[in-house]
N, C-alpha and C. Protein backbone atom coordinates (compact mmCIF):
# COMPACT_ATOMS: atom_id res chain seq x y z
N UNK A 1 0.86 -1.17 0.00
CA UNK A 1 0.00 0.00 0.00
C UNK A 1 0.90 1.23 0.00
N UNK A 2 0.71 2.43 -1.22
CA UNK A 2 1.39 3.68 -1.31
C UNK A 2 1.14 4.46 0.01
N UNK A 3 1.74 5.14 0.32
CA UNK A 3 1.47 5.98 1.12
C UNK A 3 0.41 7.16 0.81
N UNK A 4 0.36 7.29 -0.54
CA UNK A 4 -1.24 8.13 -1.18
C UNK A 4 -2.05 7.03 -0.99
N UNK A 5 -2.50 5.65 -0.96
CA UNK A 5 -3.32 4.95 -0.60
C UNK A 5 -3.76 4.65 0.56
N UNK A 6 -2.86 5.02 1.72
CA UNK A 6 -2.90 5.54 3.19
C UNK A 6 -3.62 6.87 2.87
N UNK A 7 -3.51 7.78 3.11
CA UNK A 7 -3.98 9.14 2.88
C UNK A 7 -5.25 9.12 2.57
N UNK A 8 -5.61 8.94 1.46
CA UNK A 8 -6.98 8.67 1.00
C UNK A 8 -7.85 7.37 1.92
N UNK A 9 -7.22 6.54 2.29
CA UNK A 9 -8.38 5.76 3.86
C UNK A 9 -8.52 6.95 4.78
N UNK A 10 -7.57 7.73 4.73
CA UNK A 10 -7.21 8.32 6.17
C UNK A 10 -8.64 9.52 6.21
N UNK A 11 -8.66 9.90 4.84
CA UNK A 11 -9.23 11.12 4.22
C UNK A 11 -10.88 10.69 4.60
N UNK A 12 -11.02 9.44 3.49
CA UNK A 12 -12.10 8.88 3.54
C UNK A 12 -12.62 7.95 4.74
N UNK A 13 -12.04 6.94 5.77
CA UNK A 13 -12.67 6.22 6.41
C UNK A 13 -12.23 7.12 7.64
N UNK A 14 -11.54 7.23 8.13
CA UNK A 14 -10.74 8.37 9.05
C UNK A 14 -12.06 9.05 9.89
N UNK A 15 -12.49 9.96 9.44
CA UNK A 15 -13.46 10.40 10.56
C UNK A 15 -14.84 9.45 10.86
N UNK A 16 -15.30 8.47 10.22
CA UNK A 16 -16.10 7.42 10.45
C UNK A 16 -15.71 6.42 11.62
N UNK A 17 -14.10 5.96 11.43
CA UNK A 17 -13.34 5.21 12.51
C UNK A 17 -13.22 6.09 13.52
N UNK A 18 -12.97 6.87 13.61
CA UNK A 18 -12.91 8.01 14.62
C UNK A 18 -13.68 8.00 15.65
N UNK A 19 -15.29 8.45 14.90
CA UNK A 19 -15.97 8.06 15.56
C UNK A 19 -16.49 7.00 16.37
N UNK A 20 -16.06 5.51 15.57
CA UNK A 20 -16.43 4.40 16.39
C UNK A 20 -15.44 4.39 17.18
N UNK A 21 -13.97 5.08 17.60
CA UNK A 21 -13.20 4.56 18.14
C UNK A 21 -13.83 5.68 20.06
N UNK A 22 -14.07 6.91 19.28
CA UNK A 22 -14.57 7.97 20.29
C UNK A 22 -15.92 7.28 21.36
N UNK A 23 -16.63 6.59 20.52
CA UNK A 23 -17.58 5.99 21.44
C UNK A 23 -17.71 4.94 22.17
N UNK A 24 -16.43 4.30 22.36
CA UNK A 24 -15.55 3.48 23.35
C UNK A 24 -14.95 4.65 24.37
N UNK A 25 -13.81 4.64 23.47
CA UNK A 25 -12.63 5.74 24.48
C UNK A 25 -12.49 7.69 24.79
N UNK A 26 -13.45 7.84 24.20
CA UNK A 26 -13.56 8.82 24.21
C UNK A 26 -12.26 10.12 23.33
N UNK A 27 -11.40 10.69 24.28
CA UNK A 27 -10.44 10.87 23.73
C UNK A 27 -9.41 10.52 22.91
N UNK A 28 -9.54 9.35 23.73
CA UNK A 28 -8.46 8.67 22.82
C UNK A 28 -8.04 8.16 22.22
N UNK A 29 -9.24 8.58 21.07
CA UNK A 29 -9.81 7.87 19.98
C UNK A 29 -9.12 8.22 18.99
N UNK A 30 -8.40 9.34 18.99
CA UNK A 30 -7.08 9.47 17.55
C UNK A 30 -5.77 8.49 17.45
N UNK A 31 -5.88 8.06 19.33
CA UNK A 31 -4.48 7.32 19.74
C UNK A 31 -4.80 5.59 19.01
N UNK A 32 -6.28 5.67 19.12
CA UNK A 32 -6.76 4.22 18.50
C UNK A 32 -5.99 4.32 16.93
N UNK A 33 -7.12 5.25 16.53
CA UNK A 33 -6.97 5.29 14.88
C UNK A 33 -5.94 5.45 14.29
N UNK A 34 -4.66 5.96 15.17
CA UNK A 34 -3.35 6.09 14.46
C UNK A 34 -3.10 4.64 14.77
N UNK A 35 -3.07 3.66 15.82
CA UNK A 35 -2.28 2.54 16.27
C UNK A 35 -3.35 1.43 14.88
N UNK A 36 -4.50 1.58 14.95
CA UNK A 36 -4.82 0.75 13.98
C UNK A 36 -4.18 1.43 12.54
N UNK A 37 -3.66 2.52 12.04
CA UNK A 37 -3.47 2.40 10.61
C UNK A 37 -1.93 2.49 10.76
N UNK A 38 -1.14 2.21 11.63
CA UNK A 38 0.05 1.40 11.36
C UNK A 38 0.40 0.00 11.59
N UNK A 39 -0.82 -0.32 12.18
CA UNK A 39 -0.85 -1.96 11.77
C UNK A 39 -1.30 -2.20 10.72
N UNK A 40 -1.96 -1.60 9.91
CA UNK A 40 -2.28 -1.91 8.42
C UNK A 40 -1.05 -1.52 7.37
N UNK A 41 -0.25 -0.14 8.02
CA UNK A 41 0.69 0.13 7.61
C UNK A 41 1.71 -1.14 7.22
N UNK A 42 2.08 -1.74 8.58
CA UNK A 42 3.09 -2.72 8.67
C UNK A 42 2.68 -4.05 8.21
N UNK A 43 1.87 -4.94 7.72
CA UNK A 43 1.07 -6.10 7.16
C UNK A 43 2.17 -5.84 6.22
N UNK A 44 2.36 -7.15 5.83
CA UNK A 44 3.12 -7.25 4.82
C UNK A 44 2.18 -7.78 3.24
N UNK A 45 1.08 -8.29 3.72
CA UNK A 45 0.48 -8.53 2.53
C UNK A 45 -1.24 -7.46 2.81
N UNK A 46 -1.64 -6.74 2.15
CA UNK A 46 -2.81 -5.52 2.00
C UNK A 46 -3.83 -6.76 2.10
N UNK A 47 -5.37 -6.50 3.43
CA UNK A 47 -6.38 -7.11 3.20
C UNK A 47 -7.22 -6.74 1.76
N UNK A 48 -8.31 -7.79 1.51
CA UNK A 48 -8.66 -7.04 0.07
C UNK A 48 -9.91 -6.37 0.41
N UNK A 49 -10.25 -5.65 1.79
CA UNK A 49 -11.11 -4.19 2.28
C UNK A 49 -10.42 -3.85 2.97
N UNK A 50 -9.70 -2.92 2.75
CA UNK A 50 -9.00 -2.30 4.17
C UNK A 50 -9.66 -1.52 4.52
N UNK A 51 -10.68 -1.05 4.10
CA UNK A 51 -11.74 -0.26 5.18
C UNK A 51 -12.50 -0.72 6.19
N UNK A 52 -12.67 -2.24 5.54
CA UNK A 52 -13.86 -2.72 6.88
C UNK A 52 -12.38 -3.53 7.36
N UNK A 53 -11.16 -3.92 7.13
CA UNK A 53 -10.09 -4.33 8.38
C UNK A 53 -10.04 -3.55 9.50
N UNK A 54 -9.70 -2.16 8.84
CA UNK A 54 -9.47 -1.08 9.98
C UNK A 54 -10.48 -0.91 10.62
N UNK A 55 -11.97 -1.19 10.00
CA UNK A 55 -13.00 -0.92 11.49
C UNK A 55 -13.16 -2.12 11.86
N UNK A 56 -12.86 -3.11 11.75
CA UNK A 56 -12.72 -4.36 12.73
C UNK A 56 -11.69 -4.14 13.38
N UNK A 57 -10.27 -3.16 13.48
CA UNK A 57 -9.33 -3.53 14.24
C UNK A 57 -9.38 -2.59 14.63
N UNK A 58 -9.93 -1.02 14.56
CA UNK A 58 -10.17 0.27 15.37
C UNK A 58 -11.11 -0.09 16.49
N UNK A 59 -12.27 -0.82 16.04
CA UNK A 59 -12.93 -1.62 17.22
C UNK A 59 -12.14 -2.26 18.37
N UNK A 60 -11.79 -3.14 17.75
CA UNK A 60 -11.12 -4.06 18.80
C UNK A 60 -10.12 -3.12 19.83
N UNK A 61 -9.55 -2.44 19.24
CA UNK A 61 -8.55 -1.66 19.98
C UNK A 61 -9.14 -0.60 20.78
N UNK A 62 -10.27 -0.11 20.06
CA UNK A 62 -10.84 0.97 21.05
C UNK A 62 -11.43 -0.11 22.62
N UNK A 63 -12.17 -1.05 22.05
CA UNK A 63 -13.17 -1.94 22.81
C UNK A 63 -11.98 -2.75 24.32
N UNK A 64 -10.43 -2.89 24.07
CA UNK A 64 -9.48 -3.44 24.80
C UNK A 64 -9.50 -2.02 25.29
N UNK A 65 -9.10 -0.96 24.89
CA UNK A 65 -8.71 -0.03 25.40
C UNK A 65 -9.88 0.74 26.76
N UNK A 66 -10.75 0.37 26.10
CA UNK A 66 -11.94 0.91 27.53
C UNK A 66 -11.99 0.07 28.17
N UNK A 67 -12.07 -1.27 28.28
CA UNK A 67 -12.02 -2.24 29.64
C UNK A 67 -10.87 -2.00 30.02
N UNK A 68 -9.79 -1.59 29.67
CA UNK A 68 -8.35 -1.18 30.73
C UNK A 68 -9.19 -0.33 31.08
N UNK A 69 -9.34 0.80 30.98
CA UNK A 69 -10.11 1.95 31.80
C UNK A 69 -10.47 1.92 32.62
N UNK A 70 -11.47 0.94 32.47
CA UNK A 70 -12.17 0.74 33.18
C UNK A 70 -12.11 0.25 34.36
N UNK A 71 -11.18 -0.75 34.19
CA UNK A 71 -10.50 -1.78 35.35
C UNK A 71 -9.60 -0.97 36.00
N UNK A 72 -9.10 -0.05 35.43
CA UNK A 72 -8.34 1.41 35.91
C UNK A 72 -9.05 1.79 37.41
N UNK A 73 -9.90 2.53 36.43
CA UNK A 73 -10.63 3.38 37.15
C UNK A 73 -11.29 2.62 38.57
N UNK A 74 -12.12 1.50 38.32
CA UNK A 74 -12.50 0.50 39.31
C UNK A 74 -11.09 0.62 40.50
N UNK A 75 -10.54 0.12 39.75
CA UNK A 75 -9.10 -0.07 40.88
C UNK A 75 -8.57 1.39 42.19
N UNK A 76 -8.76 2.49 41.01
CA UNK A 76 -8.55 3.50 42.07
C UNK A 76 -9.34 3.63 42.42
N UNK A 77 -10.66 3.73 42.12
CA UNK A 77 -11.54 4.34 43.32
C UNK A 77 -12.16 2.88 44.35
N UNK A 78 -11.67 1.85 43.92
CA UNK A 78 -11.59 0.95 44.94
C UNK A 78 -10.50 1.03 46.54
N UNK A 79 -9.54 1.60 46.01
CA UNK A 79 -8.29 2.10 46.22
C UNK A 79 -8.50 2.88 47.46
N UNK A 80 -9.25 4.34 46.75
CA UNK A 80 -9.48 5.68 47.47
C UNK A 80 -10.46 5.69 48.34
N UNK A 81 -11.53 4.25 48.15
CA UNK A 81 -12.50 4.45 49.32
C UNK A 81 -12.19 3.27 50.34
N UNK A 82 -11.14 2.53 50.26
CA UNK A 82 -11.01 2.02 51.47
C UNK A 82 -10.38 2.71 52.55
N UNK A 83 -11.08 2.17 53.77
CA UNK A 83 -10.47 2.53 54.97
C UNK A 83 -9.56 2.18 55.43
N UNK A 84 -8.38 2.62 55.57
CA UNK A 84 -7.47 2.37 56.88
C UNK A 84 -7.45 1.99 58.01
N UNK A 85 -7.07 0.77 58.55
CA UNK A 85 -7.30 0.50 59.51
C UNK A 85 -6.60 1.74 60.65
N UNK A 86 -7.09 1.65 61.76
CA UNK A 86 -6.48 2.90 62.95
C UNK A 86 -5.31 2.84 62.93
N UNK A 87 -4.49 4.22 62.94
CA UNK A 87 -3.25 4.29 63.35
C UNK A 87 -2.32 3.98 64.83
N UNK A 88 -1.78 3.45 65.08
CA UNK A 88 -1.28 3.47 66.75
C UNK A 88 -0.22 3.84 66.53
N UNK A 89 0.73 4.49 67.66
CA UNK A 89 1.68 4.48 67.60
C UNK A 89 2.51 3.45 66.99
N UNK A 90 2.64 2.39 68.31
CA UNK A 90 3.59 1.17 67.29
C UNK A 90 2.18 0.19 67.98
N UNK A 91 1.55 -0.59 66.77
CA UNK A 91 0.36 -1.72 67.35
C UNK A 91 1.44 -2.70 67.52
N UNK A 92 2.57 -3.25 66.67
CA UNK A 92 3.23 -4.60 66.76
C UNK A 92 3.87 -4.48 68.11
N UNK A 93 3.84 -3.59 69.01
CA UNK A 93 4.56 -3.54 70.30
C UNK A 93 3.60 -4.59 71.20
N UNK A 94 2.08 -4.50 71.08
CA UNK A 94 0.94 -4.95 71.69
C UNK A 94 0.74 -6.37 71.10
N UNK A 95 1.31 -6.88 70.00
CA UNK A 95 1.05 -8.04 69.20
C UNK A 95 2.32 -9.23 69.85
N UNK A 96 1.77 -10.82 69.81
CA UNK A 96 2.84 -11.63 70.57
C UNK A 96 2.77 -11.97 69.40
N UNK A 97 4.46 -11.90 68.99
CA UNK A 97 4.50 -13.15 67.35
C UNK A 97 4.16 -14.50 67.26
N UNK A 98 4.02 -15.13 68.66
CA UNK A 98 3.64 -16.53 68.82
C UNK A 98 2.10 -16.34 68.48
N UNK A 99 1.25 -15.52 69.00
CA UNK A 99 -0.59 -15.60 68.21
C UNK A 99 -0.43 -15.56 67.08
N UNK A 100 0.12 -14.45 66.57
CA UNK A 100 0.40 -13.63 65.18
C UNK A 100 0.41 -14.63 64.04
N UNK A 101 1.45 -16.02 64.80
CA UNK A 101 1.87 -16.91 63.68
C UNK A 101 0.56 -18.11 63.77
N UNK A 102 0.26 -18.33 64.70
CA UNK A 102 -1.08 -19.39 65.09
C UNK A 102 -1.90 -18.77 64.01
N UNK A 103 -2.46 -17.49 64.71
CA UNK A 103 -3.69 -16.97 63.68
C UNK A 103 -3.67 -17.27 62.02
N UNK A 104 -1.72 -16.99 61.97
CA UNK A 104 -1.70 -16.52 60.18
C UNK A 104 -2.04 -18.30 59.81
N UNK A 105 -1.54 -19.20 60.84
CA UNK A 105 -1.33 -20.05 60.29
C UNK A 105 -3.04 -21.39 60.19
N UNK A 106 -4.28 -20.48 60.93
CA UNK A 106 -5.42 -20.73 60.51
C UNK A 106 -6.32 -20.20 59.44
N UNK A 107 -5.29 -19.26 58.47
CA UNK A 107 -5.89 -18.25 57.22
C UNK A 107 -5.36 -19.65 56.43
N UNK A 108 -6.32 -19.96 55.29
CA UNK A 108 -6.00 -21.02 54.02
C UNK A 108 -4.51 -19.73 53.53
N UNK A 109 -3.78 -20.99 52.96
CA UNK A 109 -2.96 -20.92 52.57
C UNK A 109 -2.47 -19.15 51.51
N UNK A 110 -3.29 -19.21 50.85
CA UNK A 110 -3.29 -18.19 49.85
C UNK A 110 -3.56 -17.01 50.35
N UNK A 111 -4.39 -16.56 51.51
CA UNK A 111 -4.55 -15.97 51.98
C UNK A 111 -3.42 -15.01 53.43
N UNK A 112 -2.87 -16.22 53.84
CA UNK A 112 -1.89 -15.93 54.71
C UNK A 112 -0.45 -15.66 53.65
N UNK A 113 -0.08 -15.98 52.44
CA UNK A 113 0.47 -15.79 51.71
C UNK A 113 0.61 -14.27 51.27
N UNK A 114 -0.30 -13.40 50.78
CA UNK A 114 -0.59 -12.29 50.43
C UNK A 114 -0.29 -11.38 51.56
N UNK A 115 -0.38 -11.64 53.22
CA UNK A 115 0.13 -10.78 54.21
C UNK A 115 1.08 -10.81 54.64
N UNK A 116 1.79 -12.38 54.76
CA UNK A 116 3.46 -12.23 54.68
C UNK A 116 3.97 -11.47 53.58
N UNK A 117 3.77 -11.43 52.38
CA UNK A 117 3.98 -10.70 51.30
C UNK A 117 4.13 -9.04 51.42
N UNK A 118 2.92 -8.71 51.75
CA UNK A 118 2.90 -7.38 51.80
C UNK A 118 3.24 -7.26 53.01
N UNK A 119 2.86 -7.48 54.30
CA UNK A 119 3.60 -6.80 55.59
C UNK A 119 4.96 -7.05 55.87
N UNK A 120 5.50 -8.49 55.42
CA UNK A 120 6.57 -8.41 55.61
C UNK A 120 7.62 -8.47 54.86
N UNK A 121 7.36 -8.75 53.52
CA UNK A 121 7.65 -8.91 52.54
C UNK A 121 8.26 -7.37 51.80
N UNK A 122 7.11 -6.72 51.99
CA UNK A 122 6.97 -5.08 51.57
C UNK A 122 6.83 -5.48 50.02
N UNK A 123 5.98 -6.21 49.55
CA UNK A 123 5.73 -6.51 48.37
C UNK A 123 4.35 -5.67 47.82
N UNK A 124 4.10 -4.93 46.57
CA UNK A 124 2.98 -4.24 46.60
C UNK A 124 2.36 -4.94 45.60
N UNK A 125 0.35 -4.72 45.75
CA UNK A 125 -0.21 -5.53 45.22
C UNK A 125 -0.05 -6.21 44.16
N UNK A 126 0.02 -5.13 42.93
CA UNK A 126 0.48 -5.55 41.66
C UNK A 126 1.35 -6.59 41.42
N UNK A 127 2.61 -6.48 42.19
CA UNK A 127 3.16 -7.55 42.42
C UNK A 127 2.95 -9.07 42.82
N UNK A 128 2.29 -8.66 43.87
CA UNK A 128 1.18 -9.90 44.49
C UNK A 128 0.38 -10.51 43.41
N UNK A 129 -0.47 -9.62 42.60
CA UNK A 129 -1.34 -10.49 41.66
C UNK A 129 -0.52 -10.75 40.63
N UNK A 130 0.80 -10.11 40.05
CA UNK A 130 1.23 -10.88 38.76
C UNK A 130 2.05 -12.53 39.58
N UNK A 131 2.74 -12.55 40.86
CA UNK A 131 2.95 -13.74 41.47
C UNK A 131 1.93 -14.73 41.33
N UNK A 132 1.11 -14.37 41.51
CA UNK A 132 0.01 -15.68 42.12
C UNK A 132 -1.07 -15.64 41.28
N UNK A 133 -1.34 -14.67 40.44
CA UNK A 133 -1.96 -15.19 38.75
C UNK A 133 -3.70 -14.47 39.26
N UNK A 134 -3.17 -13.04 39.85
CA UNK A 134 -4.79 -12.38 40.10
C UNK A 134 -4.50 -10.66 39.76
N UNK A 135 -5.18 -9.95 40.24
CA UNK A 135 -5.25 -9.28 39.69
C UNK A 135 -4.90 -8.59 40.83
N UNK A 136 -4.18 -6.86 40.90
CA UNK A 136 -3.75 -5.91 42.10
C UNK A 136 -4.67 -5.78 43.05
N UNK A 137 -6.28 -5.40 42.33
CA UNK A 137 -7.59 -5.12 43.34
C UNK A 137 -8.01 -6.66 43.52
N UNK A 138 -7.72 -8.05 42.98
CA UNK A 138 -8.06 -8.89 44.13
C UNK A 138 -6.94 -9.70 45.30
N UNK A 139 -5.64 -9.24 45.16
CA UNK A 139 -4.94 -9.56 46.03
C UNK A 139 -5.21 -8.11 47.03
N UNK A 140 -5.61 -6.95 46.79
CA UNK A 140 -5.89 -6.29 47.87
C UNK A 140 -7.43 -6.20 49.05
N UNK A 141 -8.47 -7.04 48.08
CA UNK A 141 -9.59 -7.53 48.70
C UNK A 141 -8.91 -8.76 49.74
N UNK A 142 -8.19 -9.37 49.16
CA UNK A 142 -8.16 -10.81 49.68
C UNK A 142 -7.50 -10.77 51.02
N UNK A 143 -6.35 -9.25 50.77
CA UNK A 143 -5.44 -8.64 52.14
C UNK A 143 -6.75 -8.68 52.84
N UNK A 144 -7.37 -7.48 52.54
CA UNK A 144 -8.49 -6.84 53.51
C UNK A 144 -9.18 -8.34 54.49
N UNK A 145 -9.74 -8.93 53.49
CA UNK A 145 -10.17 -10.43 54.36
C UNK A 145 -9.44 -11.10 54.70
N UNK A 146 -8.33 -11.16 54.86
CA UNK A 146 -7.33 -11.93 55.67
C UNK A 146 -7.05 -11.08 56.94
N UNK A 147 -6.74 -9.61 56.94
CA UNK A 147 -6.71 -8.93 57.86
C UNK A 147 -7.95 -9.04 58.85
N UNK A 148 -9.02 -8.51 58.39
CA UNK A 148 -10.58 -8.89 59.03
C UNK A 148 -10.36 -10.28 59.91
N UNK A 149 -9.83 -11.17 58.99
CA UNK A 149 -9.73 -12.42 59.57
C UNK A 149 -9.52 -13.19 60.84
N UNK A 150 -8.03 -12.43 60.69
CA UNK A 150 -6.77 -11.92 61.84
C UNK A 150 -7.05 -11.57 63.10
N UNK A 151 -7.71 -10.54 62.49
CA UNK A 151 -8.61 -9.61 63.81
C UNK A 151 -9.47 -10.36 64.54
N UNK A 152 -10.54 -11.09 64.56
CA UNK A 152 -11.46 -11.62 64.69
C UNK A 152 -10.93 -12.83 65.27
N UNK A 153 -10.34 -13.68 64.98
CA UNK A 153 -8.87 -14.75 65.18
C UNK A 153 -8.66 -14.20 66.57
N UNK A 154 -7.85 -13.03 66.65
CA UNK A 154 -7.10 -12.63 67.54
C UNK A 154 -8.26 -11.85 68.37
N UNK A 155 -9.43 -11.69 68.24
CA UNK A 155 -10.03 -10.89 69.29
C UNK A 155 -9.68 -9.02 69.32
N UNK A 156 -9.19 -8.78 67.83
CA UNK A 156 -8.72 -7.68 68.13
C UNK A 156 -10.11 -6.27 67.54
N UNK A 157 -10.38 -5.48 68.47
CA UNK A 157 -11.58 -4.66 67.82
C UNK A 157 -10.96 -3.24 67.36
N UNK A 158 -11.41 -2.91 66.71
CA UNK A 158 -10.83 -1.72 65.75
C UNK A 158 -11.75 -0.43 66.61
């Protein structure tokens, strides 16, 4: 494909893709439409519609691109509305490592895994879920219920 044969999709299908890409992602719907017409760019052999390729693959890319978003967005404001548990000065001063380890060691496995990790570990979620094959916001649910857990285990009230 010439690069005047680029131009003229660009001319002609260009603000049509645009649009389907805008009503996924909104903005960043030029970032779609450029990434789909250098994958058509780079093909080594031309489909025989490259108009309806590119809106099957401006789709797709817009359509991946808003479930990241989305899962984005979920994540921080999952993030921003949890609570903190209370601050103490130092709580581990008040904690016997001999319960500490009983308790962790009545959490199923996976669960007590994720708090050695992060408390002692200093491992952060993301990390946690690419280890163990989940995702940042469910190794940080799974903290939260293991902590809850803990507590409750240990008799401890917030």
């Amino acid at each position: 494909m010439t690069p005047n044969d680029l131009h003229h999709l660009l001319t002609t299908a260009g603000p049509h893709l645009r649009l389907v890409a805008a009503s996924w992602v909104g903005d960043q719907a030029d970032d779609i439409l450029q990434e789909a017409f250098l994958q058509l760019a780079a093909r080594r052999t031309m489909p025989d519609d490259p108009g309806a390729w590119l809106y099957v693959v401006t789709r797709r890319l817009a359509v991946k691109a808003a479930r990241k978003d989305k899962k984005r967005r979920f994540d921080e404001r999952m993030f921003a509305e949890s609570k903190p548990a209370s601050v103490e000065a130092d709580p581990a001063a008040k904690l016997d490592a001999r319960l500490v380890a009983e308790a962790l060691d009545t959490l199923e496995p996976e669960l007590a895994e994720i708090v050695v990790a992060h408390l002692w570990g200093g491992t952060n979620f993301e990390k946690i879920g690419e280890a163990t094959g989940i995702s940042a916001a469910t190794a940080w649910r799974r903290y939260q219920e293991a902590l809850n857990r803990l507590q409750e285990i240990m008799g401890i009230t917030r």
